[in-house]
Protein backbone atom coordinates (compact mmCIF):
# COMPACT_ATOMS: atom_id res chain seq x y z
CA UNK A 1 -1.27 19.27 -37.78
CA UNK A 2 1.88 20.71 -36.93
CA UNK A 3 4.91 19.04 -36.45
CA UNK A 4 5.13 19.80 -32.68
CA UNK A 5 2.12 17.88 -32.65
CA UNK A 6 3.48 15.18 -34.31
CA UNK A 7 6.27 14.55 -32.71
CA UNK A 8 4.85 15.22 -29.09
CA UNK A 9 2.02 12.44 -29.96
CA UNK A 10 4.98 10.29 -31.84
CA UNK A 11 6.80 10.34 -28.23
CA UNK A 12 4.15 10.12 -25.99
CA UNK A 13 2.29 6.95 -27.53
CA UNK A 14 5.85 5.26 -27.58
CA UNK A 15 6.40 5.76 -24.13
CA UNK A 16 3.38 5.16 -22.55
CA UNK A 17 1.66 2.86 -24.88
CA UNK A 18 2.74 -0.52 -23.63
CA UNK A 19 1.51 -3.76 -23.29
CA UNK A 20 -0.37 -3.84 -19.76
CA UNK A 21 1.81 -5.49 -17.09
CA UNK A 22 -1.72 -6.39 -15.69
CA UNK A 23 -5.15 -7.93 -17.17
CA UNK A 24 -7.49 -5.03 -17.71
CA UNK A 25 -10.07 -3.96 -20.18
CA UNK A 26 -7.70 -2.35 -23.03
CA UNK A 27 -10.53 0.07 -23.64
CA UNK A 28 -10.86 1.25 -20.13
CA UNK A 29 -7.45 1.44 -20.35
CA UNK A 30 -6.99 3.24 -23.86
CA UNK A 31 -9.91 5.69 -22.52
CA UNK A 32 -7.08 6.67 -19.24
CA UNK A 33 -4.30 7.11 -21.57
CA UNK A 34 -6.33 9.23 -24.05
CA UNK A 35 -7.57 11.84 -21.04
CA UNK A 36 -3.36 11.88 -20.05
CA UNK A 37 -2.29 12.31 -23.66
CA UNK A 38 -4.76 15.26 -23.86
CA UNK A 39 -3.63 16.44 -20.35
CA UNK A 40 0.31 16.41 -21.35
CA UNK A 41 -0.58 18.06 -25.15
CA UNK A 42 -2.34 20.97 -23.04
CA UNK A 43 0.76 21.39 -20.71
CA UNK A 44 2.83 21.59 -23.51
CA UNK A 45 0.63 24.13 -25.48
CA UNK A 46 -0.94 21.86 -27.89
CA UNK A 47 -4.22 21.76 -28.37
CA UNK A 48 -6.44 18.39 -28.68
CA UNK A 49 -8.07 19.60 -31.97
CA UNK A 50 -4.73 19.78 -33.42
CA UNK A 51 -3.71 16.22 -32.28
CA UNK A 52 -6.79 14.53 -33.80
CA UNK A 53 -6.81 16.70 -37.02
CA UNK A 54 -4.35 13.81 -39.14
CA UNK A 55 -5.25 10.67 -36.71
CA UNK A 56 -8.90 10.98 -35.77
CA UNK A 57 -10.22 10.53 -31.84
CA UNK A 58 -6.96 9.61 -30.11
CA UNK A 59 -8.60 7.01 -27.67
CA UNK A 60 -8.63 5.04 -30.97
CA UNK A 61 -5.76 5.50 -31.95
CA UNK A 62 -4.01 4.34 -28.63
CA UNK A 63 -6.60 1.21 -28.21
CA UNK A 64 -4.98 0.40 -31.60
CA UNK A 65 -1.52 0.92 -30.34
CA UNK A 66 -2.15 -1.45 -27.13
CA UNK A 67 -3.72 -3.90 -28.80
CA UNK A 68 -0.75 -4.10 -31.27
CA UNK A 69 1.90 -4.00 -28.12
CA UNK A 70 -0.16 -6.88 -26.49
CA UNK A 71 0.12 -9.28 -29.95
CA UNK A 72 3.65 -8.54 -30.00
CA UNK A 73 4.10 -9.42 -26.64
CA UNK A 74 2.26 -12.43 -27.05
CA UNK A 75 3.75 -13.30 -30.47
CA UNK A 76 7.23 -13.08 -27.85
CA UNK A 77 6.30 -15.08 -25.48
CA UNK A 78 5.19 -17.97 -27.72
CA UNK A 79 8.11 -17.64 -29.21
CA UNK A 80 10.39 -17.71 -26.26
């Protein structure tokens, strides 16, 4: 993978992979922000293949990444 890839992916998962404001289906939601990730990769010249050659089918990996923003977020709020 190259490190444009990296980093782009890196960026874009911190940005848009946030706990949902709203109750929805986190794979429904994963599947959304998987066909955007791809979308933005292709406008900035990277292709999909090279995104999922180090992390696998990126729809995973952001499920992963949402599920882990909701715990934290509800990890906070007991907390608070």
């Amino acid at each position: 993978m190259s490190v444009h890839a990296i980093e782009f992916l890196q960026d874009w998962i911190g940005k848009e992979c946030c706990a949902p404001s709203e109750a929805v289906k986190l794979d429904k939601h994963a599947e959304t922000l998987a066909k955007r990730c791809a979308a933005k990769a292709a406008e900035a010249g990277i292709p999909l293949e090279d995104l999922q050659e180090e992390v696998g089918d990126i729809q995973d990996l952001i499920a992963s990444r949402l599920e882990e923003a909701v715990e934290a977020e509800t990890a906070a709020d007991k907390a608070a």
